[in-house]
N, C-alpha and C. Protein backbone atom coordinates (compact mmCIF):
# COMPACT_ATOMS: atom_id res chain seq x y z
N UNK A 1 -86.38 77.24 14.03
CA UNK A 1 -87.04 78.49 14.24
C UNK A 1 -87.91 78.41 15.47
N UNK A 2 -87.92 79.33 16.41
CA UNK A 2 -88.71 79.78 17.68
C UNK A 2 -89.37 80.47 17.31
N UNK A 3 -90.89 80.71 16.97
CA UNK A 3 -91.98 81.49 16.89
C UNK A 3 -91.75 82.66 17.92
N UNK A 4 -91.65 82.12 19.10
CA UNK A 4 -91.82 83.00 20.49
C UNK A 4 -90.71 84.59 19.91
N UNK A 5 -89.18 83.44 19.46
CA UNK A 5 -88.45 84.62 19.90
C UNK A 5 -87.63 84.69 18.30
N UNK A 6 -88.50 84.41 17.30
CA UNK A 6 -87.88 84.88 16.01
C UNK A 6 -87.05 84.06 15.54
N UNK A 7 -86.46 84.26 14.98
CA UNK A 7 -85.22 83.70 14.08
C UNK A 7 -84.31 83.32 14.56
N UNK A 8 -83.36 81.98 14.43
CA UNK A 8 -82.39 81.67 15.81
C UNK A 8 -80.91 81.85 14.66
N UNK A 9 -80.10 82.85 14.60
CA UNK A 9 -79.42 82.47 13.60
C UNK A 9 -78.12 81.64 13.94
N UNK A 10 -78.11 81.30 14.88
CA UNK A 10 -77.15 80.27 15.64
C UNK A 10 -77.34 78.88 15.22
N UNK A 11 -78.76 78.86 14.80
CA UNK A 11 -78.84 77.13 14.32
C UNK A 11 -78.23 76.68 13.14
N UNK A 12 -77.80 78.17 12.44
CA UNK A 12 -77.00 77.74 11.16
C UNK A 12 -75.65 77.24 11.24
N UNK A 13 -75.03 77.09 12.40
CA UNK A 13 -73.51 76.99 12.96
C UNK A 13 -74.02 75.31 12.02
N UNK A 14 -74.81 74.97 12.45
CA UNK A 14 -74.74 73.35 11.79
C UNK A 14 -74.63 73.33 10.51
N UNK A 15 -75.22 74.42 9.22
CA UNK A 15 -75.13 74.15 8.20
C UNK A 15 -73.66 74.50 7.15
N UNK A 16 -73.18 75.49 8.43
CA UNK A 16 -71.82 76.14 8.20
C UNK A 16 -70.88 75.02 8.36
N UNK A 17 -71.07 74.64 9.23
CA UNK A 17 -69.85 73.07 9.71
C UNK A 17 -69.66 71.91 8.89
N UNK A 18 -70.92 72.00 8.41
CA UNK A 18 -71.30 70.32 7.11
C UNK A 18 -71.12 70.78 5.92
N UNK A 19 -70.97 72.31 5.60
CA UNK A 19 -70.75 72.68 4.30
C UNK A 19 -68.90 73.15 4.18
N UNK A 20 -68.50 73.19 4.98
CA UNK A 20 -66.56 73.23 5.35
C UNK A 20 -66.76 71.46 5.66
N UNK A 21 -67.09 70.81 6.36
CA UNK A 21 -66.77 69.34 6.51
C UNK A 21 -66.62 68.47 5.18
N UNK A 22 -67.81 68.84 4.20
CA UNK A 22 -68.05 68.27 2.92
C UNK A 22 -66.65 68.60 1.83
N UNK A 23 -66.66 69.59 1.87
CA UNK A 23 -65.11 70.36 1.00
C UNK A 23 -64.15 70.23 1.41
N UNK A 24 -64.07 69.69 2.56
CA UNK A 24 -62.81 69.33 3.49
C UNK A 24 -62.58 67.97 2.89
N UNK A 25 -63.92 66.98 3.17
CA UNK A 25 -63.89 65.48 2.76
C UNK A 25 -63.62 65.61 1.02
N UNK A 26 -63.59 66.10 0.02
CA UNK A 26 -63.79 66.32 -1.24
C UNK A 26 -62.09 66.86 -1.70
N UNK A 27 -61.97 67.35 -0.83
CA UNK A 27 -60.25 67.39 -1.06
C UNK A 27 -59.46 66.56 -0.50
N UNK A 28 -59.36 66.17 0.50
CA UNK A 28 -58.52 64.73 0.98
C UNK A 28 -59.10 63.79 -0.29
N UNK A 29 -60.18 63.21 -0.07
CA UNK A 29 -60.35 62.20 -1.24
C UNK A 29 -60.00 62.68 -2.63
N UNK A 30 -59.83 63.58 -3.03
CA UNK A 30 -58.85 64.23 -4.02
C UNK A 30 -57.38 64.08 -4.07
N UNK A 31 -57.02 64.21 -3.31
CA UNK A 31 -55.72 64.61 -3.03
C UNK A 31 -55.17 63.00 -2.74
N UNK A 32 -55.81 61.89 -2.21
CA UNK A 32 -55.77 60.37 -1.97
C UNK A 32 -55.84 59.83 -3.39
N UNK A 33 -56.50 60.12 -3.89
CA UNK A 33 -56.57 59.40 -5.54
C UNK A 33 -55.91 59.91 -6.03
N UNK A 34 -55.44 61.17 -6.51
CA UNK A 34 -54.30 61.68 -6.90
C UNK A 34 -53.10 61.29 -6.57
N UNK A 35 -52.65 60.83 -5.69
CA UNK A 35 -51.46 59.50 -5.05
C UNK A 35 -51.57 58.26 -5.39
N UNK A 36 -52.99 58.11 -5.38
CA UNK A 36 -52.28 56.48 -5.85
C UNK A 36 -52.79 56.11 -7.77
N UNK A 37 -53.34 57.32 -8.16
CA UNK A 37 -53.00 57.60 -9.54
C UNK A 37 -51.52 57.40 -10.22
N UNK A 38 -50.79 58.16 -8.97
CA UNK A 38 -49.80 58.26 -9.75
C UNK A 38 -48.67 57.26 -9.29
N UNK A 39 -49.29 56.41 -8.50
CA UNK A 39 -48.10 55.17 -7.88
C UNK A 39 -48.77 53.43 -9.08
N UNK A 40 -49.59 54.10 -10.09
CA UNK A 40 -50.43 53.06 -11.24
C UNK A 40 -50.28 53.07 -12.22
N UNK A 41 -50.08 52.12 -12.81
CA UNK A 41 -49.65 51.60 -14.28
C UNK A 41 -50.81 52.28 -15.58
N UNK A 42 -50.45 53.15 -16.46
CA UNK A 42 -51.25 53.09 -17.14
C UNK A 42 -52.33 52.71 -17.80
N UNK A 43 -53.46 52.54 -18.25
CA UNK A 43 -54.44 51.69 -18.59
C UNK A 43 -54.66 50.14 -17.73
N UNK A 44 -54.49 50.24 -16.99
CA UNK A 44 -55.13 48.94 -16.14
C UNK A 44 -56.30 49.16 -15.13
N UNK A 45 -57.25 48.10 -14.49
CA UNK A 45 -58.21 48.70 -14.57
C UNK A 45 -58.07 49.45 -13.34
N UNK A 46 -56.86 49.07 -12.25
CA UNK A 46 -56.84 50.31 -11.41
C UNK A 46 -56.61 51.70 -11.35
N UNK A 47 -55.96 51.66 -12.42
CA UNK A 47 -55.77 53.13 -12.62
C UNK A 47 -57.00 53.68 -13.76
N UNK A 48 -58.17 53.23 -13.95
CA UNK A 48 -59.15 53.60 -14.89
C UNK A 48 -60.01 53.91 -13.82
N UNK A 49 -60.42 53.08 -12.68
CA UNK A 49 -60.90 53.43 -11.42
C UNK A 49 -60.93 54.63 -10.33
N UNK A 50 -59.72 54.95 -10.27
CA UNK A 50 -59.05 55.82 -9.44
C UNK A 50 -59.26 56.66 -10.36
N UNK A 51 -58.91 56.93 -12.15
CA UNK A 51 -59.07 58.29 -12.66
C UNK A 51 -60.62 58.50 -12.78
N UNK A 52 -61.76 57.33 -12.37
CA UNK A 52 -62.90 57.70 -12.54
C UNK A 52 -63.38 58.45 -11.16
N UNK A 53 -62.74 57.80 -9.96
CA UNK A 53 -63.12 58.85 -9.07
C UNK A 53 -62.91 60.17 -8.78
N UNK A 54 -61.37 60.38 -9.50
CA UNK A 54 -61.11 61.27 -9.31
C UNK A 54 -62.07 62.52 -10.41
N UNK A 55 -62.82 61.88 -11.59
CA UNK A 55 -63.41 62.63 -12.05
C UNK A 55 -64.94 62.66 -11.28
N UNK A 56 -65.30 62.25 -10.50
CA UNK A 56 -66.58 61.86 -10.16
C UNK A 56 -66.33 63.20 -8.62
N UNK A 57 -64.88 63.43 -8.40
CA UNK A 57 -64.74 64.42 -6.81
C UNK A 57 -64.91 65.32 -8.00
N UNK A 58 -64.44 65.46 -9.02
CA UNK A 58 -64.08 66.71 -9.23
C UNK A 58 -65.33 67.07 -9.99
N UNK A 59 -66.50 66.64 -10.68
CA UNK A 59 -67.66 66.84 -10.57
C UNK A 59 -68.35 67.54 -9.72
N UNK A 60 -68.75 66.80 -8.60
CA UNK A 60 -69.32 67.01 -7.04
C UNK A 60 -68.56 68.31 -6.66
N UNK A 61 -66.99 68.76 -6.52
CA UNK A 61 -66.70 69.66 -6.36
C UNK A 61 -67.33 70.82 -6.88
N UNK A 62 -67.26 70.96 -8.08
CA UNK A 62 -67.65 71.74 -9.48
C UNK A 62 -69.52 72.52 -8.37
N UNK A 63 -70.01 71.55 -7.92
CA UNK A 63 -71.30 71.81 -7.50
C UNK A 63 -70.98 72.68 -6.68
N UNK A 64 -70.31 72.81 -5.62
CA UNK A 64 -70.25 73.48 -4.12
C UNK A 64 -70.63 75.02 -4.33
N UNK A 65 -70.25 75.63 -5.30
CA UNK A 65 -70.80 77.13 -5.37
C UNK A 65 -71.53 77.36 -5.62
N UNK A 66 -72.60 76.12 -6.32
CA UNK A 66 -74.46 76.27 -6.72
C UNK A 66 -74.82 75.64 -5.36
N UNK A 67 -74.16 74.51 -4.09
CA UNK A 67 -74.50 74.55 -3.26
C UNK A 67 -74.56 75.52 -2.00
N UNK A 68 -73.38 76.44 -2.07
CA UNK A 68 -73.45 77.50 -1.00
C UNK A 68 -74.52 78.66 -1.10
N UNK A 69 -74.54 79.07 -2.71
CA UNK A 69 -75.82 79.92 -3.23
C UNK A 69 -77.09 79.38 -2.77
N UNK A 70 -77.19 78.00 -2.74
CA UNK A 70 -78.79 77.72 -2.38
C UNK A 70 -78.86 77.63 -0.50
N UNK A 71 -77.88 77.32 0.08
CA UNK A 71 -77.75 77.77 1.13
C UNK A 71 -77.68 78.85 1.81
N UNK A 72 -77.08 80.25 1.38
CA UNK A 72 -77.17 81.25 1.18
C UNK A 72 -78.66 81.91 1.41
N UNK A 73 -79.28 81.48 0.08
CA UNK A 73 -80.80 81.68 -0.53
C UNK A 73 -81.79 81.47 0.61
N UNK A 74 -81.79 80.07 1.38
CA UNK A 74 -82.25 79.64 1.92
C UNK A 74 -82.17 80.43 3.45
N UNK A 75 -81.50 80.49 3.86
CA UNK A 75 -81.18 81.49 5.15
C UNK A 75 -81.63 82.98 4.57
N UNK A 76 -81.51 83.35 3.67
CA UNK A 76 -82.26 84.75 3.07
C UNK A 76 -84.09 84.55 3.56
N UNK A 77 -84.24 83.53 2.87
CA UNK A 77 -85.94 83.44 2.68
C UNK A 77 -86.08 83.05 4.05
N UNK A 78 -85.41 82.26 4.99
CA UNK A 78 -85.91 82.10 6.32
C UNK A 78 -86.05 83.38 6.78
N UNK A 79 -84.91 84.61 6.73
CA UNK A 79 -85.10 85.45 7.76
C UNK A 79 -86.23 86.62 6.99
N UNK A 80 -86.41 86.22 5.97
CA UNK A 80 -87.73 87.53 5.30
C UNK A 80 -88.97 86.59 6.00
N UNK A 81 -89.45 85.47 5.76
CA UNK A 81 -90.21 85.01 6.11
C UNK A 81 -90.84 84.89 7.87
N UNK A 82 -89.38 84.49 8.38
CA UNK A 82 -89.61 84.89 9.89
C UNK A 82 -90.06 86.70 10.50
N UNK A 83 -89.69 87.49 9.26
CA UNK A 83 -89.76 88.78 9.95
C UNK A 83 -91.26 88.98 9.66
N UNK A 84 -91.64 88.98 8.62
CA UNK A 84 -93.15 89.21 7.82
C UNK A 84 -94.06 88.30 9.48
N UNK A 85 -93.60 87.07 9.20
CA UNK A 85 -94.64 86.04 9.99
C UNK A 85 -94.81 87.07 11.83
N UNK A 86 -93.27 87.62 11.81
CA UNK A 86 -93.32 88.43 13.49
C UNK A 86 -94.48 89.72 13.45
N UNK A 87 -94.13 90.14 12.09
CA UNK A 87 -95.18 91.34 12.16
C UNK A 87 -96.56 90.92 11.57
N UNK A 88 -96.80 90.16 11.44
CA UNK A 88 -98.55 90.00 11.35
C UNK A 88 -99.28 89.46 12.81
């Protein structure tokens, strides 16, 4: 944020990029354990491994729409806050 000249909403290009980069990384590593899930022997401990990560992406996934909402939120309250702070 620039006091001088308000609200920069261009600086969010960074939070936009790391929040597609993250879901990007969360599906390849999905989609990687899911392959070699299925190139593994039942109950051994590699394949107990691989099905734990794959539950551990798909967790973390599960989050991303309580993470975009608070991101969302957050760019809301910046630009009420920056406008209030311009007019006093």
């Amino acid at each position: 944020m620039n006091s001088k000249t308000g609200y920069d909403i261009k600086s969010l290009a960074g939070l936009g990029v790391a929040f597609v980069v993250i879901a990007i990384v969360l599906s390849f590593g999905a989609t990687i354990l899911a392959d070699l899930a299925a190139d593994q022997t039942s109950g051994t401990y590699e394949r107990n491994a691989t099905n734990s990560g794959l539950e551990s992406l798909e967790e973390f996934s599960s989050w991303l729409p309580t993470l975009a909402l608070i991101v969302v939120a957050a760019v809301i309250i910046g630009v009420i806050v920056t406008y209030f702070a311009m007019r006093a």
